[in-house]
N, C-alpha and C. Protein backbone atom coordinates (compact mmCIF):
# COMPACT_ATOMS: atom_id res chain seq x y z
N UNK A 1 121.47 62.61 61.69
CA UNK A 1 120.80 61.53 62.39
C UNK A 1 119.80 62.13 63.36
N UNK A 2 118.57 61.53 63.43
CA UNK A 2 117.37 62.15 64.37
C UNK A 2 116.93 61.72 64.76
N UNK A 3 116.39 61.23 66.26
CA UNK A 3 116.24 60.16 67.12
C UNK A 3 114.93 60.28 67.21
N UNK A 4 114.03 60.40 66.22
CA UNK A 4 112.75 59.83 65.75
C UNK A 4 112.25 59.10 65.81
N UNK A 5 112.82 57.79 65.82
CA UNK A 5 112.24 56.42 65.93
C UNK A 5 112.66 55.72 67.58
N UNK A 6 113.69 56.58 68.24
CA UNK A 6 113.87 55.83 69.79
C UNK A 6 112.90 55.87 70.28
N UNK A 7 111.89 57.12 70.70
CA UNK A 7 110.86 56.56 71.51
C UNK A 7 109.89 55.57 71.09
N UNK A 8 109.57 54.92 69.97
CA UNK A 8 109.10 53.87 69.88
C UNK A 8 109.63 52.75 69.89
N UNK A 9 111.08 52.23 69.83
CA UNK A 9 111.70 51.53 70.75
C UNK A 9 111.83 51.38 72.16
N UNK A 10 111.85 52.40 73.01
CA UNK A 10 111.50 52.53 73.87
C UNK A 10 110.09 51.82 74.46
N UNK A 11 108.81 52.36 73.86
CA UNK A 11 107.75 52.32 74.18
C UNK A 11 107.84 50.26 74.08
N UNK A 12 108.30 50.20 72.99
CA UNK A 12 108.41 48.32 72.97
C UNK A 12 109.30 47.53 73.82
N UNK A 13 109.94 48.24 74.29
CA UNK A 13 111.45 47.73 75.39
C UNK A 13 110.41 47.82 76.61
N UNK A 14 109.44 48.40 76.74
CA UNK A 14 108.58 48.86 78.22
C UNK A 14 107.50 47.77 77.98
N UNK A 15 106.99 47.61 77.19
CA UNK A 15 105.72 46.38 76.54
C UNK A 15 106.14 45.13 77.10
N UNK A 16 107.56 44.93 76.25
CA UNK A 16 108.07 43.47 76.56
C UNK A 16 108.52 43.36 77.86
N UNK A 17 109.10 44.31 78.75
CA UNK A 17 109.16 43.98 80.05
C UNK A 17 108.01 43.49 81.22
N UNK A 18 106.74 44.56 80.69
CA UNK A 18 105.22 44.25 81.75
C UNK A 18 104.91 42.97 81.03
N UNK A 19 104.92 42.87 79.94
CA UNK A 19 104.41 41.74 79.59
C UNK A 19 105.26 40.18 79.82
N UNK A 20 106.51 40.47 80.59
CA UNK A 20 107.32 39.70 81.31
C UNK A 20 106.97 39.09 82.22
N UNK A 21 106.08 40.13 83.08
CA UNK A 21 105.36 40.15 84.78
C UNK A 21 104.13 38.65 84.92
N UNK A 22 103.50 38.91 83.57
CA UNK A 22 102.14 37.78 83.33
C UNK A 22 102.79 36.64 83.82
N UNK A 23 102.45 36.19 84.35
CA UNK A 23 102.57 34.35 84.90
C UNK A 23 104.16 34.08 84.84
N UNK A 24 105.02 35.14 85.24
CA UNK A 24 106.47 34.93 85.11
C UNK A 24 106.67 33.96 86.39
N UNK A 25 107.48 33.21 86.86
CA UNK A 25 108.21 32.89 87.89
C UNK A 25 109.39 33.99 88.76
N UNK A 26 109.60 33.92 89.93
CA UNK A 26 110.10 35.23 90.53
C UNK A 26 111.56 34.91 89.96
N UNK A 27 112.38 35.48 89.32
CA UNK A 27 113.88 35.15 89.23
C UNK A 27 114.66 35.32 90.50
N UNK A 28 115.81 34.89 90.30
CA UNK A 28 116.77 34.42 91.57
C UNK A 28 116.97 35.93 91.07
N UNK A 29 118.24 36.44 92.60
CA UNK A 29 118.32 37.57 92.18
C UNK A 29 120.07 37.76 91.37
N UNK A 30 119.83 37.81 90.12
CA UNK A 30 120.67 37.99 89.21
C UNK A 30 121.52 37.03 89.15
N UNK A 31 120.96 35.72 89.27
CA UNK A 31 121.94 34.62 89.93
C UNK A 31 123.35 35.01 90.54
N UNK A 32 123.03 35.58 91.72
CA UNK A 32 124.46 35.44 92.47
C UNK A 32 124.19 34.76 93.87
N UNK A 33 124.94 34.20 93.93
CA UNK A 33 125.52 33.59 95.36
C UNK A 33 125.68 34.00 96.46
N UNK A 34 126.03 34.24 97.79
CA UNK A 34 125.72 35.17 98.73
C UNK A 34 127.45 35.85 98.79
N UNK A 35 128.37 35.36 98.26
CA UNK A 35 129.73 35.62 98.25
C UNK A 35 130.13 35.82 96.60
N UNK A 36 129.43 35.70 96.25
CA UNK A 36 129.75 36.17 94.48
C UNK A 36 129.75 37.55 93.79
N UNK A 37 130.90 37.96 93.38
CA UNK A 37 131.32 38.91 92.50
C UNK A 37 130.06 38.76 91.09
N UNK A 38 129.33 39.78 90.82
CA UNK A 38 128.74 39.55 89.68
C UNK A 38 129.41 41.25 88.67
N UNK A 39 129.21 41.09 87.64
CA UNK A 39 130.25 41.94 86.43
C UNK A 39 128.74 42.24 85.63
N UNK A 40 128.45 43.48 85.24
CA UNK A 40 127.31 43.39 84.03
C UNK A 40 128.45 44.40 82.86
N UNK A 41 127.77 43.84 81.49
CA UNK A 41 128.58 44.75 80.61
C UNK A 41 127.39 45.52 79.67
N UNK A 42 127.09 46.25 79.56
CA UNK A 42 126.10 46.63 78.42
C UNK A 42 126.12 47.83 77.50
N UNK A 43 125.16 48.02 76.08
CA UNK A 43 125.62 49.08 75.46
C UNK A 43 124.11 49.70 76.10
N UNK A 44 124.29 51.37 75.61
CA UNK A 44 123.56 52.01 75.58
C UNK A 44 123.23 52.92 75.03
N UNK A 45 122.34 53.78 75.09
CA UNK A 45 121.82 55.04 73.88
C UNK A 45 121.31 55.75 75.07
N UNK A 46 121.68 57.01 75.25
CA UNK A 46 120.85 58.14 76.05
C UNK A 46 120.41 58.98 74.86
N UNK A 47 119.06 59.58 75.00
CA UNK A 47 118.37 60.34 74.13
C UNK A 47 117.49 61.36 74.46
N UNK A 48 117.28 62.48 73.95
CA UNK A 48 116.54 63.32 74.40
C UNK A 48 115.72 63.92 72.64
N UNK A 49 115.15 64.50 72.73
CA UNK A 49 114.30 65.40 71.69
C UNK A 49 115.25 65.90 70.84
N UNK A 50 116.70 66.13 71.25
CA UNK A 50 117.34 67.30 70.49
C UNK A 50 118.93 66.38 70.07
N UNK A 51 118.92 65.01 70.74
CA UNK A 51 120.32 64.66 71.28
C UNK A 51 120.40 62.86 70.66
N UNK A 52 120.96 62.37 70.56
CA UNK A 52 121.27 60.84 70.62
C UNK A 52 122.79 60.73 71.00
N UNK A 53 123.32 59.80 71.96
CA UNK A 53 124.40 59.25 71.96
C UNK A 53 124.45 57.92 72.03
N UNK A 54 125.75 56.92 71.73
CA UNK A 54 125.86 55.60 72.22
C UNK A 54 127.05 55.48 73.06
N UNK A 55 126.52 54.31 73.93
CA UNK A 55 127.86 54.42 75.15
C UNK A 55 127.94 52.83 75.61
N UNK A 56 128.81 52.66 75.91
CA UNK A 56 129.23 51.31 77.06
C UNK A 56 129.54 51.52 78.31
N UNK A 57 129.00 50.61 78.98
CA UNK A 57 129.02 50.95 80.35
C UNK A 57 129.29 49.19 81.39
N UNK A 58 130.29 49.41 82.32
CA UNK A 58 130.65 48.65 83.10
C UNK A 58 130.50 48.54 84.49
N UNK A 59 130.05 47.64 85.43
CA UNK A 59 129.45 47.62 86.80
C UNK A 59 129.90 46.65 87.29
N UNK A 60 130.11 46.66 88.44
CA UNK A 60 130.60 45.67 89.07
C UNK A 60 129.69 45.47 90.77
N UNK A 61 129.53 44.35 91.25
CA UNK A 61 128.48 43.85 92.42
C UNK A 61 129.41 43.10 93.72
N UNK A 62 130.28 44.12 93.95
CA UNK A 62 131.40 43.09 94.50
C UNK A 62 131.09 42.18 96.09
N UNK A 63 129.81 42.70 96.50
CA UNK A 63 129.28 41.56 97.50
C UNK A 63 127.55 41.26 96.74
N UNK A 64 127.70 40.39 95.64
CA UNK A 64 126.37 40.30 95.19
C UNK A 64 124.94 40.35 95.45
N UNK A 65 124.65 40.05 97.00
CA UNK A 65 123.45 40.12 97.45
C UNK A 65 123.18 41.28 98.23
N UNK A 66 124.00 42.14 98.02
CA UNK A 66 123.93 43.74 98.96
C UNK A 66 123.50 44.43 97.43
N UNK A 67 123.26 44.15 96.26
CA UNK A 67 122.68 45.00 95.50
C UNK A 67 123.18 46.19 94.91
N UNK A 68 124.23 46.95 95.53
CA UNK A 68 125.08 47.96 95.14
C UNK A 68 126.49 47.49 94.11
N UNK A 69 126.18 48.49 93.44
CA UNK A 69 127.57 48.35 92.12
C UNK A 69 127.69 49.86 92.04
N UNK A 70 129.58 49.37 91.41
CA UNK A 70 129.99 50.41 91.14
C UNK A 70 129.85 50.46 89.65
N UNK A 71 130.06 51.79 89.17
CA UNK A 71 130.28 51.43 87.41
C UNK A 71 130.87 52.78 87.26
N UNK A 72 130.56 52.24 85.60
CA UNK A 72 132.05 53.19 84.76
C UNK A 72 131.38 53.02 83.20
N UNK A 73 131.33 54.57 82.56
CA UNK A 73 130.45 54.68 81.45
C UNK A 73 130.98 55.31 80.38
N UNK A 74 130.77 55.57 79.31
CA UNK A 74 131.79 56.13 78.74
C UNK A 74 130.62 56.29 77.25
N UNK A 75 130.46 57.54 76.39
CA UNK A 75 129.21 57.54 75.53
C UNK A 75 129.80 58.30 74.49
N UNK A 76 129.38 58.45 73.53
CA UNK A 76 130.25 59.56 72.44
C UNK A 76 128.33 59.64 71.69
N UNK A 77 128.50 61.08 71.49
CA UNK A 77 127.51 61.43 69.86
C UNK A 77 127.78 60.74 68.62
N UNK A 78 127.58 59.93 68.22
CA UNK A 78 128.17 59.46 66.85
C UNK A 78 128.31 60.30 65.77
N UNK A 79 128.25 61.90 65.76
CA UNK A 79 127.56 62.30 64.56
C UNK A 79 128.19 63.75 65.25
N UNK A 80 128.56 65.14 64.22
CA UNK A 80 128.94 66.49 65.09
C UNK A 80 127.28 67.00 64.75
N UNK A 81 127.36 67.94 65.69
CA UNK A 81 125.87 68.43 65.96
C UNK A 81 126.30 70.15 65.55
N UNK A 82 125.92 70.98 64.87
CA UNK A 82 125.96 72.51 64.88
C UNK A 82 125.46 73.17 66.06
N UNK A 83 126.44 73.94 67.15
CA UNK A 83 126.09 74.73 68.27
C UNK A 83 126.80 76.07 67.90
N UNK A 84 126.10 77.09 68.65
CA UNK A 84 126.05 78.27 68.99
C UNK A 84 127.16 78.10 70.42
N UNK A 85 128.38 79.24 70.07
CA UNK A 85 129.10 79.97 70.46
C UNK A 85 128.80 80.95 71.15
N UNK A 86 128.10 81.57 72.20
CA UNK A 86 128.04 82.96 72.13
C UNK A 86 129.41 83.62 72.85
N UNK A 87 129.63 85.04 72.21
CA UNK A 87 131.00 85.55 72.47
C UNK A 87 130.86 86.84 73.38
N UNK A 88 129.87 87.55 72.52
CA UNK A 88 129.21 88.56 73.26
C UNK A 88 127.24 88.36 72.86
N UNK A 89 126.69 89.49 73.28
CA UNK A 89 125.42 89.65 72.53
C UNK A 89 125.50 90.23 71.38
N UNK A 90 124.63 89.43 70.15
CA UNK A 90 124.55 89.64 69.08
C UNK A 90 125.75 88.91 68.19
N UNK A 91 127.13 88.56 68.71
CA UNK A 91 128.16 87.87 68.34
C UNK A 91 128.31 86.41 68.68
N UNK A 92 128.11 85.40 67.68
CA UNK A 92 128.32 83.82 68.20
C UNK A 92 128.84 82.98 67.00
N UNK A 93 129.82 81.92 67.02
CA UNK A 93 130.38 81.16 66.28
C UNK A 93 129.83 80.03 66.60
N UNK A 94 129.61 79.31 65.06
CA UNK A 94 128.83 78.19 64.96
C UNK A 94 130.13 77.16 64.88
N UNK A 95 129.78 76.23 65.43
CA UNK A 95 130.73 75.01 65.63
C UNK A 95 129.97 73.91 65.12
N UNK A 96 130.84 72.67 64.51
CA UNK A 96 130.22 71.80 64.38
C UNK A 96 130.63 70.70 65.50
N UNK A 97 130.13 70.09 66.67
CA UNK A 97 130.68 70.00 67.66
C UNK A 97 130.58 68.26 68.05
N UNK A 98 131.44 67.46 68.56
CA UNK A 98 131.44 66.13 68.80
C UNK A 98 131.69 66.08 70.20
N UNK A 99 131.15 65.20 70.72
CA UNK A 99 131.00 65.63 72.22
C UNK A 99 130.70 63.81 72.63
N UNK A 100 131.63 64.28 73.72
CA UNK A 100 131.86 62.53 74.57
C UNK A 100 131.81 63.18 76.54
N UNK A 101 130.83 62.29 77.18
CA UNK A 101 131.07 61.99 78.26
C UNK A 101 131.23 60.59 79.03
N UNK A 102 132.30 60.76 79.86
CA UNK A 102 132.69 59.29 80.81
C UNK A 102 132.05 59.82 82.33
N UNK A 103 131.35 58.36 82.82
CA UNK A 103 131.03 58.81 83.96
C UNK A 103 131.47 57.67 85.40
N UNK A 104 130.96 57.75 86.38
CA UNK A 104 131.66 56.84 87.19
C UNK A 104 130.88 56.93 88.90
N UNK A 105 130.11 56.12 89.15
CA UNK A 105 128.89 56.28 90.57
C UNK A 105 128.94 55.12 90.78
N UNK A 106 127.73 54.75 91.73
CA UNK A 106 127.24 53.90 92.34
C UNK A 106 125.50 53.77 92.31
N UNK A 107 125.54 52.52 91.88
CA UNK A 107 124.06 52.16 91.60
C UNK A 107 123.47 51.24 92.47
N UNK A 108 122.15 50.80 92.62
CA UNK A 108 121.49 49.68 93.55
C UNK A 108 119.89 49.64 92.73
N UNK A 109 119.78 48.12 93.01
CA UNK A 109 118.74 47.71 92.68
C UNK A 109 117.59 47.11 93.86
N UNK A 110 116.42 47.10 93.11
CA UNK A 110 115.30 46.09 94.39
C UNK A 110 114.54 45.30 93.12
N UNK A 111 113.81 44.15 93.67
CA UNK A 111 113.00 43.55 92.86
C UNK A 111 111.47 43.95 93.17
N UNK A 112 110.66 44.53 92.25
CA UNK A 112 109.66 44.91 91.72
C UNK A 112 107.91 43.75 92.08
N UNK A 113 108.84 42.72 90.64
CA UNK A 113 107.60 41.58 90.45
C UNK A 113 108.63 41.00 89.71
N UNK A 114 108.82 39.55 89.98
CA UNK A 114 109.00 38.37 88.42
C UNK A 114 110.10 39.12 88.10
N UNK A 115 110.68 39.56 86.74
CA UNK A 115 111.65 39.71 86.15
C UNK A 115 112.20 41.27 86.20
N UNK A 116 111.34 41.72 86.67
CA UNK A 116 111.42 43.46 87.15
C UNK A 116 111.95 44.34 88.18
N UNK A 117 112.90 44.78 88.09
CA UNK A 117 113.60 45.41 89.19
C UNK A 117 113.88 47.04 88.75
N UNK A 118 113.48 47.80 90.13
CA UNK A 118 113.77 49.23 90.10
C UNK A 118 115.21 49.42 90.16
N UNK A 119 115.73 50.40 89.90
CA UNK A 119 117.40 50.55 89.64
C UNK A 119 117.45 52.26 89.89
N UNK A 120 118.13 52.82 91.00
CA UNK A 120 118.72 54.27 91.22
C UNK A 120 120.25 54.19 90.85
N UNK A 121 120.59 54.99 90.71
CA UNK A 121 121.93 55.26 91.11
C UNK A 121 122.56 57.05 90.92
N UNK A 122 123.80 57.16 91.34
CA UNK A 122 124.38 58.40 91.59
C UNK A 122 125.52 58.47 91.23
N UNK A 123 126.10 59.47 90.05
CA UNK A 123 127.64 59.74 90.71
C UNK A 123 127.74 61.07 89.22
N UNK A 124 128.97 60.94 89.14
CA UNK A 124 129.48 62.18 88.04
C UNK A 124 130.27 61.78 86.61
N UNK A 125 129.82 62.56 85.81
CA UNK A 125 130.42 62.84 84.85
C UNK A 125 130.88 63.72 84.99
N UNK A 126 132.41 63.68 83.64
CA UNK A 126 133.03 64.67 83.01
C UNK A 126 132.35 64.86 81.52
N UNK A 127 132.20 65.79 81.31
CA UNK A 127 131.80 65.88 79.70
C UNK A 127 133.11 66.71 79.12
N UNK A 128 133.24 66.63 77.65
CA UNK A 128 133.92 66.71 76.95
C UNK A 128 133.83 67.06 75.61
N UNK A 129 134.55 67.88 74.03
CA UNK A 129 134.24 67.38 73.26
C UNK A 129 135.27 67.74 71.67
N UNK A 130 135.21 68.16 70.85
CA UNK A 130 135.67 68.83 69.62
C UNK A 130 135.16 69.49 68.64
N UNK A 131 135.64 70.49 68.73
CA UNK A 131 134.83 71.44 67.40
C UNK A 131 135.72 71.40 66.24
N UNK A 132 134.96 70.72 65.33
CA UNK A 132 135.67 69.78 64.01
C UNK A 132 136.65 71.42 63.56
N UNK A 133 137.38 71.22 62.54
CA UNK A 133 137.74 72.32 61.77
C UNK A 133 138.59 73.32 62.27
N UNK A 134 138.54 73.60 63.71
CA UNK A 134 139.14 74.47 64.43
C UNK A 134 139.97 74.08 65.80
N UNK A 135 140.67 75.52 66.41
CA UNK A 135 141.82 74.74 66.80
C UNK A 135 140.91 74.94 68.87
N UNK A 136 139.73 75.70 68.27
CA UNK A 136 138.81 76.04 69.33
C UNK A 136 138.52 75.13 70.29
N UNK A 137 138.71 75.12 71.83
CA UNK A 137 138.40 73.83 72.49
C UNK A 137 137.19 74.42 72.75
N UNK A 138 136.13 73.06 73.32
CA UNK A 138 135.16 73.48 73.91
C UNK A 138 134.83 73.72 75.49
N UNK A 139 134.31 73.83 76.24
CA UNK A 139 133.83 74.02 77.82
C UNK A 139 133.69 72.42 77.86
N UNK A 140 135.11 72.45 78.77
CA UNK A 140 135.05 71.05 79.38
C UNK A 140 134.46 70.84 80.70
N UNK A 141 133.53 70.43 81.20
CA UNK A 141 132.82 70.07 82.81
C UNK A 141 132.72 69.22 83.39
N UNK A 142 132.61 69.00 84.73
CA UNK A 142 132.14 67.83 85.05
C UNK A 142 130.55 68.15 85.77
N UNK A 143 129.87 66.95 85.85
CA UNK A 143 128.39 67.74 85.93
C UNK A 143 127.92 66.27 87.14
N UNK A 144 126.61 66.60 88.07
CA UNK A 144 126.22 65.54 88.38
C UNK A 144 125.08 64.38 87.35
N UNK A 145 125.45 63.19 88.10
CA UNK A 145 124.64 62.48 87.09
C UNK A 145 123.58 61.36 88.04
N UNK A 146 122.37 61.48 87.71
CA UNK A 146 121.39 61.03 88.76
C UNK A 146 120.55 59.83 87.53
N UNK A 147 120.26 58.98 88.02
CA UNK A 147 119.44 57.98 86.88
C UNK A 147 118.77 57.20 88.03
N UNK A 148 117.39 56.77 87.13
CA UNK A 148 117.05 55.59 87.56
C UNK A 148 115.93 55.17 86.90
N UNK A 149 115.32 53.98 86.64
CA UNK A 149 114.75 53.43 85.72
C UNK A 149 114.53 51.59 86.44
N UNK A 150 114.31 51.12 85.11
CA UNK A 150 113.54 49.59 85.80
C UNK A 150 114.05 48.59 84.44
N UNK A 151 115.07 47.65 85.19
CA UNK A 151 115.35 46.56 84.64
C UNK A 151 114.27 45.08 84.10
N UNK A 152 114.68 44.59 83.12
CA UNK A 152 113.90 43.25 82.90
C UNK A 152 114.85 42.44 82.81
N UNK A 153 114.77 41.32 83.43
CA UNK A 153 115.81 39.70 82.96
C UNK A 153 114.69 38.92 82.72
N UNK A 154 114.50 38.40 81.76
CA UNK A 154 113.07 37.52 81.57
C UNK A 154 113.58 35.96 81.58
N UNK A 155 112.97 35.41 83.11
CA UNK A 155 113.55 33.77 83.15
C UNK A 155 114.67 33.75 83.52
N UNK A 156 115.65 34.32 84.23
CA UNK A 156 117.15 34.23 84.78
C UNK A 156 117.80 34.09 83.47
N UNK A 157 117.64 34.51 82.55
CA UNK A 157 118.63 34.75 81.32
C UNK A 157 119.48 35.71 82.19
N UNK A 158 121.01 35.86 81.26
CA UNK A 158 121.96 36.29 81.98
C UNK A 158 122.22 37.52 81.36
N UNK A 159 120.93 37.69 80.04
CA UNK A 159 120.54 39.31 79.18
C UNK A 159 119.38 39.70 79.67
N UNK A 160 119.84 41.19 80.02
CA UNK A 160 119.16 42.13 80.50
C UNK A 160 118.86 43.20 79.79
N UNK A 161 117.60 43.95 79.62
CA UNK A 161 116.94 45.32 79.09
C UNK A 161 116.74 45.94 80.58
N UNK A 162 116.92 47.32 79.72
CA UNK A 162 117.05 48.20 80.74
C UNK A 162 116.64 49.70 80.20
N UNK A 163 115.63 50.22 80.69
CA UNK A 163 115.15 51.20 80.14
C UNK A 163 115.08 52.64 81.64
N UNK A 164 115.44 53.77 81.57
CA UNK A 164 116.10 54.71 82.31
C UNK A 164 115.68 56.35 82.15
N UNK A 165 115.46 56.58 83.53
CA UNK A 165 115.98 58.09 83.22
C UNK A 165 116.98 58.62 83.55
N UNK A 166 118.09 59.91 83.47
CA UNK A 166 119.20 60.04 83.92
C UNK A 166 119.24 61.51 83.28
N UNK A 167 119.95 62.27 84.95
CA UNK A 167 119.98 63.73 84.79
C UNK A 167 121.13 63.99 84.49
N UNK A 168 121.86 64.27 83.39
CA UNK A 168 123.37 64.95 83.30
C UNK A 168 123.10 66.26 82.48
N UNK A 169 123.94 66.93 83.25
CA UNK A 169 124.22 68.18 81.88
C UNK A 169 124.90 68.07 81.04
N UNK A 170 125.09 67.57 79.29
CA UNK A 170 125.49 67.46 78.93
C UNK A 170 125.68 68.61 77.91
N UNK A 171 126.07 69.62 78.43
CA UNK A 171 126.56 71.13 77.63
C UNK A 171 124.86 71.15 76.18
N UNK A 172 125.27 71.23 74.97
CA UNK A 172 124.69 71.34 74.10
C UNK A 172 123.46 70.21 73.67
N UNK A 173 123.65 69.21 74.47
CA UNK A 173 122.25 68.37 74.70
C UNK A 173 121.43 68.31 75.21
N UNK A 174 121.40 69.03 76.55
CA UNK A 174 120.52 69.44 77.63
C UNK A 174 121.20 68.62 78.59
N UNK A 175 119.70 68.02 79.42
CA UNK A 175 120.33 67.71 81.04
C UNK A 175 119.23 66.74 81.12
N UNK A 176 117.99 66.51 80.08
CA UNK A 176 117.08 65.27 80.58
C UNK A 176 117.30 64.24 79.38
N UNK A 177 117.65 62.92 80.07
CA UNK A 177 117.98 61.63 79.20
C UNK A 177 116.92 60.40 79.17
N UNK A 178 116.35 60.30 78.30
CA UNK A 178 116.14 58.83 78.42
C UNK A 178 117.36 57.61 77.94
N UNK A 179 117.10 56.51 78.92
CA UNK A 179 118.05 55.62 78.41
C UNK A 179 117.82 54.36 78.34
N UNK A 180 117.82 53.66 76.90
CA UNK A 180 117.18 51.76 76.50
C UNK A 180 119.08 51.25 76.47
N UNK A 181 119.08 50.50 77.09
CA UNK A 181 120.31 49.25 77.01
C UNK A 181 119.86 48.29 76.88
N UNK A 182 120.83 47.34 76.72
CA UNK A 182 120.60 45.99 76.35
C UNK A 182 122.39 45.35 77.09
N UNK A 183 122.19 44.72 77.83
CA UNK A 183 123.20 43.99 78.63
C UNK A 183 123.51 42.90 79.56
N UNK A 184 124.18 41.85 79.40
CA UNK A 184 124.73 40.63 79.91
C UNK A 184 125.80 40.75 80.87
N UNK A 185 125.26 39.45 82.33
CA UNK A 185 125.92 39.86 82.82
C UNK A 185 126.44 38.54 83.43
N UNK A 186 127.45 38.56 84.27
CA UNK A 186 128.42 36.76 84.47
C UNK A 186 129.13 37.11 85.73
C-alpha cells in the first residue's frame, strides 16, 4: 500500500474548507452551552512520504466554552512494512514490521473565520509493534507528540474535517505527519 493518492485528498479536504469561508455564517462554537460536556469521535490517517496509518481518536470538552479537551488516540499501520535491524556495522536483519501507537494530551481550539478553527495540542505517545515471523520484539518508546492544524464544521453540522500536522517519532516512519480526519461530535 502507498500513500500516493493522500496528498491529493488532502489538497481537496483544504479546498472544501476555504471554500467554506465564502459567504459562510459564523458558527456557534461547536454548539455547546456554557456548562456542556461536548465528546468528538473521529477516524484518522497520519501520513508521511514513506508511512500511512489509520487510527481513532477520542476527546472530550469537559467545560465546553474553555475550548480545551482531553483525548485519547490509538492508530495501527494496516499493512507490515520491511525495516532494517542494525546489529552491528555492516550486520542488519530485515523485519517485516507492524507497528501501532496510542497516544493521550490535551488539545484547544480558536475560531479563525465562519466554519474554521485553528487547533494545537500536546501530549505523548507510546509506540509499539511486531515483527511478523519471529519471536524478535521491537524498540518499544514513548515519544512526544505535538500537532496542530485547522478544523472545518460547515453550517453547525455536528461533522467535522480536520486536516493536521503532528510531530511523533514513530520509530520506522519518521517523526513528520500529516493528518485528514473526518469526525462527529454530540
Amino acid at each position: 500500500m502507498r500513500p500516493s493518492g493522500i496528498p491529493r485528498i488532502a489538497l481537496l479536504c483544504m479546498i472544501v474548507c476555504v471554500a467554506g469561508l465564502a459567504g459562510a455564517p459564523p458558527a456557534r462554537a461547536f454548539h455547546a452551552e456554557p456548562s456542556e460536556t461536548m465528546h468528538h469521535v473521529q477516524l484518522y490517517t497520519p501520513f508521511n512520504g514513506r508511512d500511512v496509518a489509520l487510527g481513532l481518536e477520542y476527546s472530550i470538552e469537559p467545560l465546553a466554552p474553555s475550548r480545551v479537551a482531553l483525548f485519547a488516540a490509538f492508530a495501527v499501520r494496516p499493512y507490515h512494512k520491511k525495516v532494517l535491524d542494525r546489529v552491528r556495522p555492516h550486520f542488519a536483519f530485515v523485519y517485516n514490521e507492524l507497528l501501532y501507537h496510542g497516544a493521550a494530551g490535551l488539545s484547544t481550539s480558536v475560531p479563525i473565520a465562519g466554519p474554521v478553527w485553528a487547533q494545537v495540542g500536546a501530549g505523548a505517545a507510546y509506540v509499539f509493534g511486531d515483527y511478523a515471523g519471529t519471536s524478535q520484539p521491537p524498540h518499544d518508546k514513548w515519544t512526544p507528540l505535538l500537532r496542530g492544524g485547522i478544523i472545518c464544521s460547515p453550517h453547525e453540522s455536528p461533522v467535522f474535517l480536520q486536516a493536521s500536522y503532528q510531530y511523533a517519532d514513530l520509530r520506522s516512519g519518521g517523526s513528520s505527519w500529516a493528518l485528514l480526519s473526518v469526525g462527529v461530535r454530540f
